[in-house]
PDB file of N, CA and C in Angstrom:
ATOM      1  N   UNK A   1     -47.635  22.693 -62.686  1.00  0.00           N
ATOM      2  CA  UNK A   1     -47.966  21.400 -63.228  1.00  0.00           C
ATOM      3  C   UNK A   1     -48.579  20.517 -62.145  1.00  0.00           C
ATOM      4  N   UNK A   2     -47.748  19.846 -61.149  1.00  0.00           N
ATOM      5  CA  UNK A   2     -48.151  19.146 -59.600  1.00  0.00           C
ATOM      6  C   UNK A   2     -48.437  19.912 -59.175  1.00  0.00           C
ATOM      7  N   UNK A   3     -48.007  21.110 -58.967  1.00  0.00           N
ATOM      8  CA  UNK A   3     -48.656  21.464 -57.475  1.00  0.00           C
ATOM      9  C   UNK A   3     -47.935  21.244 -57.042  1.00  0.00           C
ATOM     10  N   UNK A   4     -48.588  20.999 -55.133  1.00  0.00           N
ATOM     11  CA  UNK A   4     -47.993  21.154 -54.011  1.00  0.00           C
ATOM     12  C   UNK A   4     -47.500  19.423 -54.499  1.00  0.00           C
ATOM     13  N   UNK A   5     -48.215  18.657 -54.780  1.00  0.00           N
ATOM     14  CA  UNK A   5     -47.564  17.217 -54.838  1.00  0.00           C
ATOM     15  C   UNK A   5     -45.814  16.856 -55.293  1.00  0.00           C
ATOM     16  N   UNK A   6     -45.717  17.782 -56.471  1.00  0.00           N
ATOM     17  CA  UNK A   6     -44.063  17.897 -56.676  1.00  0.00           C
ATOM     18  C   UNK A   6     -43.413  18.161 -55.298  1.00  0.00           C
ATOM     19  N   UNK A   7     -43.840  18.802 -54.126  1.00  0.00           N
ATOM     20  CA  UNK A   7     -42.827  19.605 -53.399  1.00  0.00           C
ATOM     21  C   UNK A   7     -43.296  18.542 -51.672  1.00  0.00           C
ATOM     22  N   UNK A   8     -44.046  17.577 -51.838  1.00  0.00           N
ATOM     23  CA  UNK A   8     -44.419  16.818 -50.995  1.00  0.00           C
ATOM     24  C   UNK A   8     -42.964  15.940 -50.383  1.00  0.00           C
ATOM     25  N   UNK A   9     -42.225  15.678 -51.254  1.00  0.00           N
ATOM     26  CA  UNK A   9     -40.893  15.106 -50.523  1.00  0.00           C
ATOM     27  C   UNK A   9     -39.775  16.473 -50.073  1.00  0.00           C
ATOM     28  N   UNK A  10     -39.877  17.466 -50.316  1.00  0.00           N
ATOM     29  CA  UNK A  10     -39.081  18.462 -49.591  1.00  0.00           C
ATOM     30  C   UNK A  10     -39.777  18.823 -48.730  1.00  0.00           C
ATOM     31  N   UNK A  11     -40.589  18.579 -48.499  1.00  0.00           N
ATOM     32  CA  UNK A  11     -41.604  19.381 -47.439  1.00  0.00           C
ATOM     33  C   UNK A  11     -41.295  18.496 -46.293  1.00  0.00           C
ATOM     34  N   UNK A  12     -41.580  17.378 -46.430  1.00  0.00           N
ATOM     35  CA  UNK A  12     -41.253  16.009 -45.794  1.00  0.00           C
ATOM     36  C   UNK A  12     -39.586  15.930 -44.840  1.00  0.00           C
ATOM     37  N   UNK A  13     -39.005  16.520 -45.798  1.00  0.00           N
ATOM     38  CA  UNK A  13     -37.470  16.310 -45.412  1.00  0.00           C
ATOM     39  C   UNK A  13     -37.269  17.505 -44.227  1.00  0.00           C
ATOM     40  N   UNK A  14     -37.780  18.955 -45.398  1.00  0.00           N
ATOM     41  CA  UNK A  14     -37.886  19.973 -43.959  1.00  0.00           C
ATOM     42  C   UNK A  14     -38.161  19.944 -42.749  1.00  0.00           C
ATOM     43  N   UNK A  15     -39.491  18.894 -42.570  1.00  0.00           N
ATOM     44  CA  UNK A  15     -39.923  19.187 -41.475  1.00  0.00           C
ATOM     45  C   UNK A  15     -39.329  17.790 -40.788  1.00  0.00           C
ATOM     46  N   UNK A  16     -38.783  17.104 -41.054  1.00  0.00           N
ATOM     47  CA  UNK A  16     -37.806  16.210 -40.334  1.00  0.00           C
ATOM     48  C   UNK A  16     -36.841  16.468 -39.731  1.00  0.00           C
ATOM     49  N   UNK A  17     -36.128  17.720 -40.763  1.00  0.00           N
ATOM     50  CA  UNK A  17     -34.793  18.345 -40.145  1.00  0.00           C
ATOM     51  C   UNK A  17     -35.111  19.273 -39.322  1.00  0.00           C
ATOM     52  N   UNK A  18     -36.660  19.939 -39.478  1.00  0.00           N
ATOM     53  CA  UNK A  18     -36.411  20.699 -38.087  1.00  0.00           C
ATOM     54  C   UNK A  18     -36.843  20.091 -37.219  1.00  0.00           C
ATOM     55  N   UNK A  19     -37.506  19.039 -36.983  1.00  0.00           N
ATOM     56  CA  UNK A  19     -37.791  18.208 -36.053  1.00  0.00           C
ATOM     57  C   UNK A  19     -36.592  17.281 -35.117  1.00  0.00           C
ATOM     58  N   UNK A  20     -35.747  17.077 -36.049  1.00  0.00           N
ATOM     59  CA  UNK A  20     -34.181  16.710 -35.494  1.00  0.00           C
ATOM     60  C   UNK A  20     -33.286  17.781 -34.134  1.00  0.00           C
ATOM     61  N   UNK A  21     -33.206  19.151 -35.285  1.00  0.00           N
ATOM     62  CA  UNK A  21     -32.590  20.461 -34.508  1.00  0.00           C
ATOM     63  C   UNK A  21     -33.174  20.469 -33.354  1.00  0.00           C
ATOM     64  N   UNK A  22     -34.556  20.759 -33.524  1.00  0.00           N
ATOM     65  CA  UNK A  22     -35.488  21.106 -32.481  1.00  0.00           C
ATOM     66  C   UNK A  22     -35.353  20.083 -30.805  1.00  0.00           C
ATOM     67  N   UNK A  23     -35.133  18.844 -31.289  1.00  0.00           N
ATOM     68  CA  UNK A  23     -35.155  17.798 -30.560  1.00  0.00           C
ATOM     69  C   UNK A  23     -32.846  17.933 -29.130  1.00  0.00           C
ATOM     70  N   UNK A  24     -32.519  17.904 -30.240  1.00  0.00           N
ATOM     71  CA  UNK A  24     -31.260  18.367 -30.275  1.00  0.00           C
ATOM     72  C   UNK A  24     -31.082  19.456 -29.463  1.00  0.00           C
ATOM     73  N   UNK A  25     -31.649  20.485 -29.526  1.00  0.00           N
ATOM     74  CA  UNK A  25     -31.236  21.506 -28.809  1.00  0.00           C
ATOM     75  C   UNK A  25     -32.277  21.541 -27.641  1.00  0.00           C
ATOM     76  N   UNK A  26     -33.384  20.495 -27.568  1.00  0.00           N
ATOM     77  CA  UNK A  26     -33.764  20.234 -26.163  1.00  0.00           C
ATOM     78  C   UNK A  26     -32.887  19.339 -25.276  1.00  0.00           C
ATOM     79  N   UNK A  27     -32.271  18.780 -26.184  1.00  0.00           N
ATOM     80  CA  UNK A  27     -31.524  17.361 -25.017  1.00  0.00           C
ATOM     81  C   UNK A  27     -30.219  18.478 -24.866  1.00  0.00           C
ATOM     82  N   UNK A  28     -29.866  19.592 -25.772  1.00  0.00           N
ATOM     83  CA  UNK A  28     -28.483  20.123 -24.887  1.00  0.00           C
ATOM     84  C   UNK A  28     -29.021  20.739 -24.216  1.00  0.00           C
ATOM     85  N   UNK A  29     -29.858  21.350 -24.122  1.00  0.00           N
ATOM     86  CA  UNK A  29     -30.453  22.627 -22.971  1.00  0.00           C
ATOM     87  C   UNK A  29     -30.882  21.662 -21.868  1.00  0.00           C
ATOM     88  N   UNK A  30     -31.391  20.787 -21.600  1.00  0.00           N
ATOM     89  CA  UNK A  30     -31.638  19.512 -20.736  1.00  0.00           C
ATOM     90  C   UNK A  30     -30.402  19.306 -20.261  1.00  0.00           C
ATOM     91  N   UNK A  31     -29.630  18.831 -20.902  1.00  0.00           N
ATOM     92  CA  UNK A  31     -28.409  18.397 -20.219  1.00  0.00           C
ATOM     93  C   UNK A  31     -27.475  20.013 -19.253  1.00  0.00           C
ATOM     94  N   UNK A  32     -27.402  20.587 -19.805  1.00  0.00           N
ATOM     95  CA  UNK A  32     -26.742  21.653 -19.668  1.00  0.00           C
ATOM     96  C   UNK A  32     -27.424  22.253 -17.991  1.00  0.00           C
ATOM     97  N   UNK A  33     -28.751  21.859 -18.218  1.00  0.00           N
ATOM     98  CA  UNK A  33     -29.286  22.375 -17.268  1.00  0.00           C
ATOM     99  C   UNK A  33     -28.868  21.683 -15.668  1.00  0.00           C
ATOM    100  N   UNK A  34     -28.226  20.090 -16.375  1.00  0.00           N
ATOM    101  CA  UNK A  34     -28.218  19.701 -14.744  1.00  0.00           C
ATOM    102  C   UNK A  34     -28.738  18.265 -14.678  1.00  0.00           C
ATOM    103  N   UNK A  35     -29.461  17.728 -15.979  1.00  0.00           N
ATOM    104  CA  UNK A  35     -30.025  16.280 -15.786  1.00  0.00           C
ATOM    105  C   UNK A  35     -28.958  15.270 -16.534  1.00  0.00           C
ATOM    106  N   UNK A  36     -29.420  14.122 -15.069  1.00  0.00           N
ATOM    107  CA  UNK A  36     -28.154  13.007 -15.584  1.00  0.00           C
ATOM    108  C   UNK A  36     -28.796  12.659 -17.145  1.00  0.00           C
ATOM    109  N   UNK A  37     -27.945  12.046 -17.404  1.00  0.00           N
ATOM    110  CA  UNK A  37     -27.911  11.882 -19.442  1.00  0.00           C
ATOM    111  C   UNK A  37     -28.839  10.701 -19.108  1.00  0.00           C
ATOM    112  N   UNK A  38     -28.822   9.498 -17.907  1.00  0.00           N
ATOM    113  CA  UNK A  38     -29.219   8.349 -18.279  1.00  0.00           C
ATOM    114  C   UNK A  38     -31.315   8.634 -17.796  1.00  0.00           C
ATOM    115  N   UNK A  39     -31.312   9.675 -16.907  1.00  0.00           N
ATOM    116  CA  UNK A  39     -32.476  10.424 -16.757  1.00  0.00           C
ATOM    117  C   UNK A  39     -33.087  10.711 -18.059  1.00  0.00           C
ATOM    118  N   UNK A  40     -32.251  11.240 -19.138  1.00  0.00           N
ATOM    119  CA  UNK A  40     -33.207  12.097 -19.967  1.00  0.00           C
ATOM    120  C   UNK A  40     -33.431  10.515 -21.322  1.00  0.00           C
ATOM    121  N   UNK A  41     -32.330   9.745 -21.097  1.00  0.00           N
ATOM    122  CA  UNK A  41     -32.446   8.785 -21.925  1.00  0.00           C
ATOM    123  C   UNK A  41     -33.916   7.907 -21.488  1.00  0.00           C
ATOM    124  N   UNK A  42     -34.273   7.461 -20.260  1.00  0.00           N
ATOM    125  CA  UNK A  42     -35.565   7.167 -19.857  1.00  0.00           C
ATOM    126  C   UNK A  42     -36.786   7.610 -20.344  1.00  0.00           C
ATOM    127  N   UNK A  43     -36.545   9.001 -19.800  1.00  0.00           N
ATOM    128  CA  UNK A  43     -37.630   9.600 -20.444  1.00  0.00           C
ATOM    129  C   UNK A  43     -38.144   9.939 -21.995  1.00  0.00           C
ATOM    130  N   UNK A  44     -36.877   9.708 -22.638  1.00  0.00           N
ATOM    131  CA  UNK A  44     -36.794   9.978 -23.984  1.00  0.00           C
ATOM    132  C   UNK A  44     -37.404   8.467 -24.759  1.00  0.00           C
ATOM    133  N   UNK A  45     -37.173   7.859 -24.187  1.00  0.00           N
ATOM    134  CA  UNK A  45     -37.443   6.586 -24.474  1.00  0.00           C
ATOM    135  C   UNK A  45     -39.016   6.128 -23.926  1.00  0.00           C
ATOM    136  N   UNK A  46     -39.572   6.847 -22.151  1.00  0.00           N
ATOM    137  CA  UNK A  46     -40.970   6.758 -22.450  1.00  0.00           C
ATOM    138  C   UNK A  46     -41.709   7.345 -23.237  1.00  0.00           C
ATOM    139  N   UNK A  47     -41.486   8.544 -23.064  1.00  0.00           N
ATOM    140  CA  UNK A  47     -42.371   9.469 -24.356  1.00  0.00           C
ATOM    141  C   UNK A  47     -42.486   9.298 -25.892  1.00  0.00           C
ATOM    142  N   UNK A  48     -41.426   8.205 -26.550  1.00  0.00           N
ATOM    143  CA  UNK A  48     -41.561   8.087 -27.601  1.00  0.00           C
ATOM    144  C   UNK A  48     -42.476   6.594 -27.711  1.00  0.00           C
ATOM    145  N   UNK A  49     -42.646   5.600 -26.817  1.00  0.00           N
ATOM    146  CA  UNK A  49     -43.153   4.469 -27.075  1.00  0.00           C
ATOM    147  C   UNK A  49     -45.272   5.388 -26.025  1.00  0.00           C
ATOM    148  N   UNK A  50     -44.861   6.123 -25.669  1.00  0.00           N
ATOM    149  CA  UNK A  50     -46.163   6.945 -25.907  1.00  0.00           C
ATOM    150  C   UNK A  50     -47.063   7.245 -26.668  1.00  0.00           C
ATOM    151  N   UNK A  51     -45.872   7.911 -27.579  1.00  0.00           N
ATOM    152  CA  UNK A  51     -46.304   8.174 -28.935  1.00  0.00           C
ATOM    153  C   UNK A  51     -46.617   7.764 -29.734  1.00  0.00           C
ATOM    154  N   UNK A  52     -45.759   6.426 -30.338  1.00  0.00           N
ATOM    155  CA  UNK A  52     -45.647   5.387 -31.112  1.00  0.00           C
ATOM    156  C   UNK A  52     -46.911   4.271 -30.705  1.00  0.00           C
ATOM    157  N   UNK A  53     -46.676   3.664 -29.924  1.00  0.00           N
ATOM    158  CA  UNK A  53     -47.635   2.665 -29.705  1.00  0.00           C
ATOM    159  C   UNK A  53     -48.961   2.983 -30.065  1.00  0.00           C
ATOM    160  N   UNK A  54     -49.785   3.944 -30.060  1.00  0.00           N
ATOM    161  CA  UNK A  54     -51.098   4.400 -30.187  1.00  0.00           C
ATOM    162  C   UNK A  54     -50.960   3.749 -31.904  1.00  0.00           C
ATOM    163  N   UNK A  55     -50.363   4.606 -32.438  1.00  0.00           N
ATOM    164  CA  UNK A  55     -49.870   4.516 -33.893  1.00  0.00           C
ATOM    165  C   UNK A  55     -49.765   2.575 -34.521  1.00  0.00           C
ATOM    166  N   UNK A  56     -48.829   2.141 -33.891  1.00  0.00           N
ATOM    167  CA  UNK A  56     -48.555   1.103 -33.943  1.00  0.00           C
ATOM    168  C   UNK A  56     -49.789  -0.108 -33.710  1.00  0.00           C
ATOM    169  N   UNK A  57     -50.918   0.495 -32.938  1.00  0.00           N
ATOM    170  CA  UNK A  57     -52.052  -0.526 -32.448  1.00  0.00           C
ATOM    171  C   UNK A  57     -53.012  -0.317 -33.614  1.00  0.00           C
ATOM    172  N   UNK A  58     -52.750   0.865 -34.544  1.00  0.00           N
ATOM    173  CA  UNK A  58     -54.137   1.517 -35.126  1.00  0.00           C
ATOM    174  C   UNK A  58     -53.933   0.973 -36.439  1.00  0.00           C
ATOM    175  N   UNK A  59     -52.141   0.698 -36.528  1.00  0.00           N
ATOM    176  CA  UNK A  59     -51.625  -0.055 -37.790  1.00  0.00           C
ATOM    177  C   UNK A  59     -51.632  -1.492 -37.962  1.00  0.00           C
ATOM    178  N   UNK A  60     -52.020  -1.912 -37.292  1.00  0.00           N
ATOM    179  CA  UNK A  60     -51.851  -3.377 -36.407  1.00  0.00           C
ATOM    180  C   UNK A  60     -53.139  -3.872 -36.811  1.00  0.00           C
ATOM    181  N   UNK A  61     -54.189  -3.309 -36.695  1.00  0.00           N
ATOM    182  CA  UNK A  61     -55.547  -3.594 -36.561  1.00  0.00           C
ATOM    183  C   UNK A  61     -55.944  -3.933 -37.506  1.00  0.00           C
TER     184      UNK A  61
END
């Protein structure tokens, strides 16, 4: 009937949740490895206003 459009909000959710895991099992393997927590919190925090801001200027406009 839709199509792929019916399945556009599970698709959505999937790839959130693996985007979560994925994220998750970098900060334990990070940590595990040896980096202070408040290290990876920095960086976690530059790389996302990296990301974001581009986004945020293009929405802005």
């Amino acid at each position: 009937m839709g199509g792929w459009d019916s399945y556009k909000p599970a698709m959505a959710l999937f790839g959130l949740q693996m985007t979560y895991a994925g994220l998750a099992l970098f900060a334990r393997a990070a940590l595990l490895k040896g980096m202070s927590p408040h290290v990876f919190v920095v960086y976690r925090q530059a790389i996302a206003t990296l990301v974001i801001a581009p986004v945020a200027y293009v929405v802005r406009r």
